[in-house]
N, C-alpha and C. Protein backbone atom coordinates (compact mmCIF):
# COMPACT_ATOMS: atom_id res chain seq x y z
N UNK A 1 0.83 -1.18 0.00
CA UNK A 1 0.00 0.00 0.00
C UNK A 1 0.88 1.25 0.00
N UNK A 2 0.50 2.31 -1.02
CA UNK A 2 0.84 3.39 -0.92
C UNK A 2 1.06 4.28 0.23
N UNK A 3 2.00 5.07 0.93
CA UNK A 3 2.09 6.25 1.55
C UNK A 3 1.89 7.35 1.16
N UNK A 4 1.53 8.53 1.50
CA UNK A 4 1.14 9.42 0.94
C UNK A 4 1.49 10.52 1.83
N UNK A 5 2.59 11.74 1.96
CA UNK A 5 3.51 12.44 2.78
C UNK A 5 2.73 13.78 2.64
N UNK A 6 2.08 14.61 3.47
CA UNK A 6 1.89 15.90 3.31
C UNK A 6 3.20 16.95 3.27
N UNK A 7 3.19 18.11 2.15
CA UNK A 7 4.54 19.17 2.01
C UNK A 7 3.95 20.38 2.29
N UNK A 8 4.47 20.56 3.23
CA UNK A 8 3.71 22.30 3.67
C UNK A 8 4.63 23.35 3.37
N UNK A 9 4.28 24.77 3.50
CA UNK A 9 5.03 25.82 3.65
C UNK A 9 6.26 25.65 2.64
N UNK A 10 5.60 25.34 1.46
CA UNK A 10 6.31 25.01 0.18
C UNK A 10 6.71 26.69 0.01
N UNK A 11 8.23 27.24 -0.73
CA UNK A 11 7.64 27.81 -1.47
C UNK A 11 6.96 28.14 -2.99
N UNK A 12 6.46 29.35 -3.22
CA UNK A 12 5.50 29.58 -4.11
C UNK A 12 6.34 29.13 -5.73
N UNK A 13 7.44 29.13 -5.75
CA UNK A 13 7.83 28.82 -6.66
C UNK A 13 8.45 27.25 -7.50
N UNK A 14 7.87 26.22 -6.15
CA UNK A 14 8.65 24.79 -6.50
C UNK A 14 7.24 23.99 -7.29
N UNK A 15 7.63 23.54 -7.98
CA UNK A 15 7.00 23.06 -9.34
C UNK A 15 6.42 21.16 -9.23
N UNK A 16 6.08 20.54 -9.24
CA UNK A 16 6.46 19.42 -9.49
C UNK A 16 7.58 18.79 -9.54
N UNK A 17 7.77 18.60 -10.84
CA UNK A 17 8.70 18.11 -11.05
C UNK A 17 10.22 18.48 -10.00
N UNK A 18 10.05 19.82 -9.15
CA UNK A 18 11.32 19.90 -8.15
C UNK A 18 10.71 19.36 -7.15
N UNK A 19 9.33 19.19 -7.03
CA UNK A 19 9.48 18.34 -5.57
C UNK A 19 9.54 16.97 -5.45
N UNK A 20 9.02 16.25 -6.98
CA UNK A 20 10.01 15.13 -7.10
C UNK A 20 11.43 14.94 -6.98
N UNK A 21 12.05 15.33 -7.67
CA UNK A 21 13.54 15.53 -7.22
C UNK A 21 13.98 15.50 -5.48
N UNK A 22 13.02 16.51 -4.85
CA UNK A 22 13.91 16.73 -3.79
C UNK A 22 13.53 15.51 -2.81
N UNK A 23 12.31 14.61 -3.25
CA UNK A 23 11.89 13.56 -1.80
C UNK A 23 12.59 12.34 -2.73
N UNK A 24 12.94 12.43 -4.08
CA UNK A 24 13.67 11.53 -4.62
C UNK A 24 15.53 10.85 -3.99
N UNK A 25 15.67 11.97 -3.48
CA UNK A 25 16.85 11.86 -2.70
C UNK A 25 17.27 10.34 -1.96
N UNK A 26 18.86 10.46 -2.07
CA UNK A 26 19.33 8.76 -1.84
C UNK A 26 18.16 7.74 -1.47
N UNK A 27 18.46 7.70 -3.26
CA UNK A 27 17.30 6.41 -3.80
C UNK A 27 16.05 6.25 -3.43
N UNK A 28 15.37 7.32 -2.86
CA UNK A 28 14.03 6.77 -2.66
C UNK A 28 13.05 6.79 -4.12
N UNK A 29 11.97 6.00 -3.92
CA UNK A 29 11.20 5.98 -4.93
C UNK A 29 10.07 6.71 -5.39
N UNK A 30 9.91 8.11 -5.63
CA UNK A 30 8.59 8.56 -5.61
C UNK A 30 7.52 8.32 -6.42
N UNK A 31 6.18 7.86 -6.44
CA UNK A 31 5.35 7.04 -6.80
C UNK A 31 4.75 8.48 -7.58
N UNK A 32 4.47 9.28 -6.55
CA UNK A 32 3.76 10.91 -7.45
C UNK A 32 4.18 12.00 -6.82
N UNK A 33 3.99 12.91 -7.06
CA UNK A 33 4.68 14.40 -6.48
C UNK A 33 3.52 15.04 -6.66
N UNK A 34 2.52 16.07 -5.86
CA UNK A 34 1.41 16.99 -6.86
C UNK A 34 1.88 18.39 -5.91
N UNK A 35 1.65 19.34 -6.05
CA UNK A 35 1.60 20.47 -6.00
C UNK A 35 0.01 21.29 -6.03
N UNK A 36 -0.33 21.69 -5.42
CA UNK A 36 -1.46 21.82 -4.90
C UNK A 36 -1.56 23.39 -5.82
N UNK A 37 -2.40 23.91 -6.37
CA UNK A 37 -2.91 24.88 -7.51
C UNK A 37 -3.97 25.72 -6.72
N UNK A 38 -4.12 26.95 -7.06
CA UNK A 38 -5.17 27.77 -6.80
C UNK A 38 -6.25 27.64 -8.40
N UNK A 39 -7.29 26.90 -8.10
CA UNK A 39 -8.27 26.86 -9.07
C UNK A 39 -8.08 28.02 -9.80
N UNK A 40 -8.90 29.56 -9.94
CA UNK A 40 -8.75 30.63 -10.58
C UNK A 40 -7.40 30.98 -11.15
N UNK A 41 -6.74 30.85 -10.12
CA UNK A 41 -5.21 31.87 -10.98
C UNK A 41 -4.33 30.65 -10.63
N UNK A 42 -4.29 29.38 -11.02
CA UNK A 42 -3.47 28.26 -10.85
C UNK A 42 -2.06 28.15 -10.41
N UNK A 43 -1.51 29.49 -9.49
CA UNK A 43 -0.91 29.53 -8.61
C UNK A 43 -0.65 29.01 -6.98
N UNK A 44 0.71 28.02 -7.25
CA UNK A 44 0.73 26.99 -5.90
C UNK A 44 0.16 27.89 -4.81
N UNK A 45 -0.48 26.85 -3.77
CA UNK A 45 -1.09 27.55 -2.60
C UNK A 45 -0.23 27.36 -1.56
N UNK A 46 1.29 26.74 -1.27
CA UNK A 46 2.36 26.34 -0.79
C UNK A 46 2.05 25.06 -0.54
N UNK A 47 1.36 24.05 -0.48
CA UNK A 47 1.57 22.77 -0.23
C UNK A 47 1.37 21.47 -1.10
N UNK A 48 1.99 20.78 -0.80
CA UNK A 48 1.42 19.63 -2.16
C UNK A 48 1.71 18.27 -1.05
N UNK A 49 1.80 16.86 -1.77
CA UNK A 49 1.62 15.33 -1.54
C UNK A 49 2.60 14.82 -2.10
N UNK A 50 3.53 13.95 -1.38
CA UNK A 50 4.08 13.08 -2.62
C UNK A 50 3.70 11.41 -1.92
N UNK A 51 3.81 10.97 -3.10
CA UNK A 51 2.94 8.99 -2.95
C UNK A 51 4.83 8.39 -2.76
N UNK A 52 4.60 7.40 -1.97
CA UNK A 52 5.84 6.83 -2.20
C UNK A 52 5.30 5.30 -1.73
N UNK A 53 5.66 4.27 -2.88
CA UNK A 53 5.31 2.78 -3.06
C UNK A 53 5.28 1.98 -1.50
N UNK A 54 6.28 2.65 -1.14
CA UNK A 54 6.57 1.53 0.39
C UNK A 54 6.97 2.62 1.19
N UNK A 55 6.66 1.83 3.01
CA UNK A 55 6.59 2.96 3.64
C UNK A 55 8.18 2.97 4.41
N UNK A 56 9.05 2.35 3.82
CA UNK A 56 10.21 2.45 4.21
C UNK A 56 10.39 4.18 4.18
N UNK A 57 10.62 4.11 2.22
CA UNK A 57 10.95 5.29 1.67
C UNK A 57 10.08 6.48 2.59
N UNK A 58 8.88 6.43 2.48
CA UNK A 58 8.09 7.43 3.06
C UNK A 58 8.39 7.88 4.58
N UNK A 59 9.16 7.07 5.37
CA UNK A 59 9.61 7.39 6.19
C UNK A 59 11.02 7.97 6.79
N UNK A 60 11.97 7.46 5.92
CA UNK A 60 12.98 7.87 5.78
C UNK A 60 13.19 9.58 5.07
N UNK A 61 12.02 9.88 4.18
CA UNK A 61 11.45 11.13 3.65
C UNK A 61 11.16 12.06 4.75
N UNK A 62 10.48 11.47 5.50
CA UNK A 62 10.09 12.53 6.74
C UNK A 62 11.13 12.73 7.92
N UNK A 63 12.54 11.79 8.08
CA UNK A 63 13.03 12.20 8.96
C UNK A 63 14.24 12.70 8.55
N UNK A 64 14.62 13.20 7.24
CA UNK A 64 15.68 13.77 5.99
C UNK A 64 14.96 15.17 6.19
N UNK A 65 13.70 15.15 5.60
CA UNK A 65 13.21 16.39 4.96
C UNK A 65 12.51 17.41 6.22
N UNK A 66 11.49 16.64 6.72
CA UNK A 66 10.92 18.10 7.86
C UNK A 66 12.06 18.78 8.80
N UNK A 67 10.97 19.80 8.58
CA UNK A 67 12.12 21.06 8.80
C UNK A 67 13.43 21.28 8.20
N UNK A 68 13.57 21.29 7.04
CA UNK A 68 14.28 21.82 6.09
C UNK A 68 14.07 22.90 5.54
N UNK A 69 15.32 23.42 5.12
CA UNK A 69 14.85 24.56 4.10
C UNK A 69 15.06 24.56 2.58
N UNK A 70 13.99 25.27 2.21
CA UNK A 70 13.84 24.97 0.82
C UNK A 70 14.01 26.26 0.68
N UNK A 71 14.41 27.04 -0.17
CA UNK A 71 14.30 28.30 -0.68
C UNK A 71 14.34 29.75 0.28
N UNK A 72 14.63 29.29 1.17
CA UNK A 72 14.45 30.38 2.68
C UNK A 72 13.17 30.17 3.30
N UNK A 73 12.56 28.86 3.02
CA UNK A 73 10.83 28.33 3.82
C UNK A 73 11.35 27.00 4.71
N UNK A 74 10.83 27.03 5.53
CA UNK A 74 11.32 25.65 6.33
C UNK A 74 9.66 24.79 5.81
N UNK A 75 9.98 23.78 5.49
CA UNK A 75 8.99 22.97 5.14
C UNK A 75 8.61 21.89 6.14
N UNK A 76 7.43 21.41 6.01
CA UNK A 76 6.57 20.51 7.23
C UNK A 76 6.67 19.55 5.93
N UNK A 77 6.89 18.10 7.02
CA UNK A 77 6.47 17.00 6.04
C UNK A 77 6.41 15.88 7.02
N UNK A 78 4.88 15.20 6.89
CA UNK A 78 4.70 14.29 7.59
C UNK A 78 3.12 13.60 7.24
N UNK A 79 2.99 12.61 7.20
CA UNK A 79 2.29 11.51 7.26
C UNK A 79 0.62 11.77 6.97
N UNK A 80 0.28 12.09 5.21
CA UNK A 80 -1.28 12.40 5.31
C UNK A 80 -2.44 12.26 5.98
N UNK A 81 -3.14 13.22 6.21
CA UNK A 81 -4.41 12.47 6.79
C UNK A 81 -5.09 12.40 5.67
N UNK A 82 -6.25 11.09 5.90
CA UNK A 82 -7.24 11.32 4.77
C UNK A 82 -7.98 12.56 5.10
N UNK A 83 -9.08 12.95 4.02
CA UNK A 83 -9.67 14.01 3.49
C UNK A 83 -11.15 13.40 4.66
N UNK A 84 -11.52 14.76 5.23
CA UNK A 84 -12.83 14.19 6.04
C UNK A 84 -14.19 14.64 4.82
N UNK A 85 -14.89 14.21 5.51
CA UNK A 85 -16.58 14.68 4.67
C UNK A 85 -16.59 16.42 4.91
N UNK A 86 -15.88 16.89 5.47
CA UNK A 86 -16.20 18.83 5.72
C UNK A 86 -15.39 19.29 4.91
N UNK A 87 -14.37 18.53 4.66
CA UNK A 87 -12.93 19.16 3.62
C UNK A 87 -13.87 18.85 2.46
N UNK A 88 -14.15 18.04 2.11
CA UNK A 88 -14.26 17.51 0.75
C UNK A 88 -16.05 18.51 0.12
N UNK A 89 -16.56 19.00 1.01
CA UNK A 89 -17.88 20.01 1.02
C UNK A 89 -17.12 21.08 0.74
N UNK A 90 -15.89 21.46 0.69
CA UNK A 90 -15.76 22.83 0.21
C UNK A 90 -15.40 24.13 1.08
N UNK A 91 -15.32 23.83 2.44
CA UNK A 91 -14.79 24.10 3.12
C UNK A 91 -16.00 24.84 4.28
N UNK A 92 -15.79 26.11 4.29
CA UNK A 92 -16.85 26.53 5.77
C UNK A 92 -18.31 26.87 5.38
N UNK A 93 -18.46 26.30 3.87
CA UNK A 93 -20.25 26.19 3.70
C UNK A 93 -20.93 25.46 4.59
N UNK A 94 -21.88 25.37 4.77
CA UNK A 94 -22.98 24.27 5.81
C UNK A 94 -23.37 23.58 4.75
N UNK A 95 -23.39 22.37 4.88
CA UNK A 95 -23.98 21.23 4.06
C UNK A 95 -25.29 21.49 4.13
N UNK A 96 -26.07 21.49 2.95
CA UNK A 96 -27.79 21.36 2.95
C UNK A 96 -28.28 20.67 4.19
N UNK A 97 -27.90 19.81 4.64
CA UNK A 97 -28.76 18.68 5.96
C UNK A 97 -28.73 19.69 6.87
N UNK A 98 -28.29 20.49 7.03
CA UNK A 98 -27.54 21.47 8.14
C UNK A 98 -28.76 22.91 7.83
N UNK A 99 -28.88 22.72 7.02
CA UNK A 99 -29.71 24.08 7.10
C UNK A 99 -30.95 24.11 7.65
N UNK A 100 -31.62 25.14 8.24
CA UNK A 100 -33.22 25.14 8.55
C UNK A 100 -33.88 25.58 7.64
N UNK A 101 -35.38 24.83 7.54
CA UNK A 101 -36.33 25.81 6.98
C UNK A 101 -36.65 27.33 7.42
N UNK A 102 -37.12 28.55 6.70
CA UNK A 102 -37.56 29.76 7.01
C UNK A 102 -38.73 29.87 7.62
C-alpha cells in the first residue's frame, strides 16, 4: 500500500517536477509528487503530496526532509491524513442537511 507524505510551507515557486527531485533523494522511490494549484489563478497555494510505493521510503522522507529549508521556507512533512466529509464540502459552507427551513 501506498504512503502518501503531506509538504507544507512550500515555497510559491517549486514546481512538481522539483518536488520530485527533492523527496527523490538517496534512492528513494517517488510514486507521485502533486503540488497543490489555486483553481482561478493556478498559482501553488504552498503545499502539495508526494505517494511513495513503500513505507520504508516514506519514512525515511520525513526524517531527511521536515524542517528543512527549501528556498528560505522551512517545510513541514509528515504523514497524510485522509480528506474528512467537511474538507471535501468545500470548506466553511454548511452542508444542505444542516440548514433550517424559514
Amino acid at each position: 500500500m501506498a504512503t502518501r507524505l503531506y509538504v507544507g510551507n512550500l515555497p510559491f515557486s517549486v514546481g512538481e517536477d522539483q518536488l520530485r527531485k527533492i523527496f527523490e533523494g538517496n534512492g528513494r522511490q517517488v510514486a507521485d509528487a502533486k503540488v497543490i494549484t489555486d483553481r482561478q489563478t493556478s498559482r501553488s497555494r504552498g503545499f502539495g503530496f508526494v505517494e511513495f510505493e513503500n513505507d520504508t521510503d516514506a519514512q525515511a522522507a520525513i526524517k531527511e526532509l521536515n524542517d528543512t529549508e527549501i528556498s528560505g521556507r522551512k517545510i513541514v512533512v509528515n504523514e497524510a491524513r485522509p480528506r474528512s466529509a467537511r474538507d471535501m464540502a468545500g470548506g466553511d459552507r454548511p452542508s444542505r442537511d444542516n440548514l433550517r427551513p424559514r
